[in-house]
Protein backbone atom coordinates (compact mmCIF):
# COMPACT_ATOMS: atom_id res chain seq x y z
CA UNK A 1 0.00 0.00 0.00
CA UNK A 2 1.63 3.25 -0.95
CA UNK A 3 1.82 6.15 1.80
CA UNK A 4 -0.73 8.16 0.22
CA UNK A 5 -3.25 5.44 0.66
CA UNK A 6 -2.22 4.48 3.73
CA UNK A 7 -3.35 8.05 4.68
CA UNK A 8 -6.59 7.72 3.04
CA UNK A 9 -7.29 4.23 4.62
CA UNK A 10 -6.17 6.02 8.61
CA UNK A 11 -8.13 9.32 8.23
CA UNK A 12 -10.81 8.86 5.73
CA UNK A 13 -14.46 5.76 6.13
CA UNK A 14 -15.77 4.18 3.94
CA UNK A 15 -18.29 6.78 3.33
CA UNK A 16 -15.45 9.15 2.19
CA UNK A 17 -15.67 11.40 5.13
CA UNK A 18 -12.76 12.09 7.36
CA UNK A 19 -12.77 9.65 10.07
CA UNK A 20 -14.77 10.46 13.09
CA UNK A 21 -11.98 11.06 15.43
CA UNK A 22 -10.26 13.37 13.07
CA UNK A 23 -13.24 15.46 12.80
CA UNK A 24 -13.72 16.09 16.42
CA UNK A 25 -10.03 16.99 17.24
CA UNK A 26 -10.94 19.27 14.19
CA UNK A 27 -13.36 20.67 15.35
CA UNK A 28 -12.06 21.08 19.04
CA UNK A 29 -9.32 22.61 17.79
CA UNK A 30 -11.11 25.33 15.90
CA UNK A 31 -13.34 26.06 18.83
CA UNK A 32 -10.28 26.61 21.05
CA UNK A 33 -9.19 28.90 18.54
CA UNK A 34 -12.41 30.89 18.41
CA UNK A 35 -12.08 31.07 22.67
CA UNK A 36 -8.70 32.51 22.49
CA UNK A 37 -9.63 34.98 19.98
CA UNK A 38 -12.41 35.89 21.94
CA UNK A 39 -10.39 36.39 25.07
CA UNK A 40 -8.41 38.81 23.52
CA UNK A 41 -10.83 40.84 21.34
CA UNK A 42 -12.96 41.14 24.70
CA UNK A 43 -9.78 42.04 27.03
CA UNK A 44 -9.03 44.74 23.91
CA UNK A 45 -12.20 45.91 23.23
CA UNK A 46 -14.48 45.37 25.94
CA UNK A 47 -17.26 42.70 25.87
CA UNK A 48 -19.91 45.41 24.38
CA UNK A 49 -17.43 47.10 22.03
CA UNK A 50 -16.46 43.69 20.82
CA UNK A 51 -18.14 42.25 17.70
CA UNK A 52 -18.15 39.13 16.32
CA UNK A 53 -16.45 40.12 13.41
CA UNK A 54 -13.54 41.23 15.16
CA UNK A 55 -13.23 37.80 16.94
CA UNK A 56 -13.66 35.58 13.02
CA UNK A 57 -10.62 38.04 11.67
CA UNK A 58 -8.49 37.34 14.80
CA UNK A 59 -9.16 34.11 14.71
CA UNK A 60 -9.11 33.80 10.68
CA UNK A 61 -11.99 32.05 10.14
CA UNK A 62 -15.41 33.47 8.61
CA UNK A 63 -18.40 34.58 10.91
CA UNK A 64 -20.22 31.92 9.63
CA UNK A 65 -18.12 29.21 11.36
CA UNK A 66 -18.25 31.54 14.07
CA UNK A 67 -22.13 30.82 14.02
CA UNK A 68 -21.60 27.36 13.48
CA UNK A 69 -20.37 27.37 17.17
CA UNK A 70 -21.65 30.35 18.93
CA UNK A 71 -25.12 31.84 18.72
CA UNK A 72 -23.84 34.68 20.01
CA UNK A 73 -21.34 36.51 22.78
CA UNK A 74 -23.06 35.97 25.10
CA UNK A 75 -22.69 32.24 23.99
CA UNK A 76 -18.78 32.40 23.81
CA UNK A 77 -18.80 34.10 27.11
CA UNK A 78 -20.47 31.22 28.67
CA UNK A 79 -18.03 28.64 27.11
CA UNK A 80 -15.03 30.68 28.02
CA UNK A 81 -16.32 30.68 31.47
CA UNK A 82 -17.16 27.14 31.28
CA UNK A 83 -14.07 26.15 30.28
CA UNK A 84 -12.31 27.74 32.79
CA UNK A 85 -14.44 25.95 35.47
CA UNK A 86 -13.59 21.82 33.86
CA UNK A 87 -10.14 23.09 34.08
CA UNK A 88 -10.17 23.86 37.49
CA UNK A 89 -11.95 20.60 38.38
CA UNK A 90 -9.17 18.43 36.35
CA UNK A 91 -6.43 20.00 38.37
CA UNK A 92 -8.02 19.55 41.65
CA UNK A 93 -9.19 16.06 41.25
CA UNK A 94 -5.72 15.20 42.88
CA UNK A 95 -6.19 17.65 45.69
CA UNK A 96 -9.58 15.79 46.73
CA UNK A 97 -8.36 11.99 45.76
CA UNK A 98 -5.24 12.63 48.11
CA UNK A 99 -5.76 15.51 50.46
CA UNK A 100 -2.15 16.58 51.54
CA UNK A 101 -1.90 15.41 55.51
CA UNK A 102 -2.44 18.90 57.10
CA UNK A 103 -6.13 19.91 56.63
CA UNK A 104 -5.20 23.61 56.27
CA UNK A 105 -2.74 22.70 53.39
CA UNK A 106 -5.30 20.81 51.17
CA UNK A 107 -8.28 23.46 52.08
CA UNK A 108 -5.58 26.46 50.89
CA UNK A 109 -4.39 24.23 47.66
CA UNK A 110 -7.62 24.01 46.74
CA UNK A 111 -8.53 27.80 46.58
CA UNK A 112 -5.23 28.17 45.19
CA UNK A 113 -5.50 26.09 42.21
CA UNK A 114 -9.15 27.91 41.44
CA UNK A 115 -7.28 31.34 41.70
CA UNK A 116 -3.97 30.22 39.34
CA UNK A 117 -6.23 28.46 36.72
CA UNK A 118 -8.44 30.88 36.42
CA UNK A 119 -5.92 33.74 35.97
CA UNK A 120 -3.89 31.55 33.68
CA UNK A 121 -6.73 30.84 31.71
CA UNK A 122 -7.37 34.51 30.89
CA UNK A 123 -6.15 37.65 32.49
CA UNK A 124 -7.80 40.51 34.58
CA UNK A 125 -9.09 42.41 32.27
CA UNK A 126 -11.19 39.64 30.59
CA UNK A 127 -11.69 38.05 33.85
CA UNK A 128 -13.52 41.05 34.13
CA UNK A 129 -15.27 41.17 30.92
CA UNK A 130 -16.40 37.42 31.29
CA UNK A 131 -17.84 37.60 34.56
CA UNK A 132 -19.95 41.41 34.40
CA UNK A 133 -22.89 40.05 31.90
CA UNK A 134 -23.06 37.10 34.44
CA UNK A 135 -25.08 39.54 36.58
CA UNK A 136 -26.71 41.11 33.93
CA UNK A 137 -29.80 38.73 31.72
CA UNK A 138 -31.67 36.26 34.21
CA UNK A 139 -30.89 32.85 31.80
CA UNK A 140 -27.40 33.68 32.05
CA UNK A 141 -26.93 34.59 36.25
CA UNK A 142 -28.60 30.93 36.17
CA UNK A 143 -26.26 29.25 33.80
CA UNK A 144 -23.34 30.87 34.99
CA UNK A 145 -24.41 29.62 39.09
CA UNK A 146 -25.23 26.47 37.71
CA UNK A 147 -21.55 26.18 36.35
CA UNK A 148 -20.17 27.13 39.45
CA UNK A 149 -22.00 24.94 41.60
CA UNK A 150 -19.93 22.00 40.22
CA UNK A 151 -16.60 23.54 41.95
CA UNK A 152 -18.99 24.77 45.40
CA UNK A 153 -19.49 20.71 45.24
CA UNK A 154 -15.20 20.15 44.94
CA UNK A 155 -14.96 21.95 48.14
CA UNK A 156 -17.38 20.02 49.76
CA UNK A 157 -16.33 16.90 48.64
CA UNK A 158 -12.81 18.19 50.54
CA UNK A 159 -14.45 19.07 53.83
CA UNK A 160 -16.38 15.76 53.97
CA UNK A 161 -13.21 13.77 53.35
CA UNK A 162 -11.13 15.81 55.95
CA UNK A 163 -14.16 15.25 58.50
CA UNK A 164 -13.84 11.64 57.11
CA UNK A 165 -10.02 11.27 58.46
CA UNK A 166 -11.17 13.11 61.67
CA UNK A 167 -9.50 16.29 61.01
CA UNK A 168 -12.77 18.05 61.43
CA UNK A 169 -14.61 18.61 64.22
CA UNK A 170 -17.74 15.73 63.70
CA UNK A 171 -20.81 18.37 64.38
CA UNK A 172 -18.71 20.83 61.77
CA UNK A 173 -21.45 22.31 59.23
CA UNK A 174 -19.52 21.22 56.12
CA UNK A 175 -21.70 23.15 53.63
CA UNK A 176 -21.41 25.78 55.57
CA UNK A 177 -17.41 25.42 56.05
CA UNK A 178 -17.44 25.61 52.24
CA UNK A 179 -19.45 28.47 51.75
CA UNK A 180 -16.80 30.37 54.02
CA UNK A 181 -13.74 29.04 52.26
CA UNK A 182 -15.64 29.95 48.83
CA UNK A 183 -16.08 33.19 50.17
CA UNK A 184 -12.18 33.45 51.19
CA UNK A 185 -11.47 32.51 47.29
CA UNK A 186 -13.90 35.19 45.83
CA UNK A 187 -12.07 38.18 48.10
CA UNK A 188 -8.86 37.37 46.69
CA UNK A 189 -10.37 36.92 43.07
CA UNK A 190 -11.75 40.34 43.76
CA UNK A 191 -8.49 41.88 44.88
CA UNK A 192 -6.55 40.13 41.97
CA UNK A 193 -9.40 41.61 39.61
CA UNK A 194 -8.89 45.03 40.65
CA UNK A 195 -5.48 45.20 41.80
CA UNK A 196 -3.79 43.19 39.54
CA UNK A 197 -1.25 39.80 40.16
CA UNK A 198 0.30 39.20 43.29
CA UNK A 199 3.55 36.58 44.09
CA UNK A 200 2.46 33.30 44.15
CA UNK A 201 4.37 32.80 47.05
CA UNK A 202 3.20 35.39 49.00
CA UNK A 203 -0.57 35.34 47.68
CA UNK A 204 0.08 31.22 49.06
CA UNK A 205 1.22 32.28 52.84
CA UNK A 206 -1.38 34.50 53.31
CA UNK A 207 -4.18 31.98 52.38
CA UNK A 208 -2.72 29.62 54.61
CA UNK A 209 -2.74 32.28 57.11
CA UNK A 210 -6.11 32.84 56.26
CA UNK A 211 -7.26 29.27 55.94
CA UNK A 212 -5.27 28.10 59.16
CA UNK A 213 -7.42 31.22 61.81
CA UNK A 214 -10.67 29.70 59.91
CA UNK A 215 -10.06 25.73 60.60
CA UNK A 216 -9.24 26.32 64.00
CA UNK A 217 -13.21 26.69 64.68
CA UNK A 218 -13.28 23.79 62.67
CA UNK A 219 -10.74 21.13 64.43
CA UNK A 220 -11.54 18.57 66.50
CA UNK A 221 -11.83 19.31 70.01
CA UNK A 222 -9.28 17.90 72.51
């Protein structure tokens, strides 16, 4: 079999389309495109300056395939947003599968890898572009909550587990536990949002700081 069949026999079915797997990785890979041209058109522009013209010519493609994806901003908002949020839950799956030992470690690792995805993901100023319509149009407050629920449940998961190993305090309200450590990870979103990157290293001590005066009303008694 020559090499140019060989090709056609690996990427092409017997239908004469491109093989299945091909087309997805095709497509995935056009759509991730289309995100990162977004991100920066919006963190340019602004999100209602922003057209989606000017995100098809930075991305080279034809606002047509644009539409093929996206319905709208608003639509590539939400998927910029959602992406953001799987990534966060594929790096802390290890955090929750294998807490470190110290309780006030895993709890701080855990708001730490929300806060360093996120801001790797996309920078301040389309942090804040991606997040202000989330207040704005009722279907999309609820889709963006509904998104964010899925890391609220990560933390719980975490709290449950450390109560688990008996590194909480057995009457500790866990939900409620989470709901303060979310709370912790919002203020420093907030403060990166506004006042731009900190040190890793220091932004690290001072949630452990931070993390450490909140478990001790949390610890096991005795």
């Amino acid at each position: 079999m020559s090499f140019r069949a060989e090709l056609r026999t690996k990427y092409v079915s017997p239908s004469g389309d491109a093989e299945p797997g091909l087309r997805e990785r095709q497509r995935s890979k056009r759509r991730d495109t289309m995100l990162r041209a977004a991100a920066a058109v919006f963190g340019e522009k602004g999100f209602e300056e922003a057209r989606l013209e000017d995100i098809a010519e930075r991305a080279e493609l034809s606002v047509g395939t644009i539409y093929n994806y996206f319905s709208s901003k608003f639509d590539l908002l939400v998927a910029m947003y959602r992406e953001d949020r799987e990534l966060v839950l594929k790096q802390s799956e290890a955090i929750v599968a294998n807490p470190p030992d110290d309780p006030v470690i895993a709890i701080s690792r855990l708001i730490q890898c929300d806060l360093e995805t996120g801001i790797d993901y996309a920078g301040p100023a389309v942090w804040r572009e991606i997040l202000a319509p989330a207040f704005t149009p009722e279907r999309y407050r609820k889709t963006f909550a509904e998104i964010y629920d899925r890391y609220t449940g990560r933390m719980l998961q975490l709290l449950e587990l450390l109560r688990q190993r008996g590194q909480l305090d057995p009457g500790a309200d866990c939900r409620l536990a989470a709901r303060i450590f979310l709370g912790l990870d919002h203020l420093h979103f907030h403060e990166i949002m506004t006042e731009g990157s900190r040190s890793k290293a220091k932004l690290h001590r001072l949630i452990e700081k931070e993390v450490r005066m909140i478990y001790a009303g949390l610890k096991p008694s005795g």
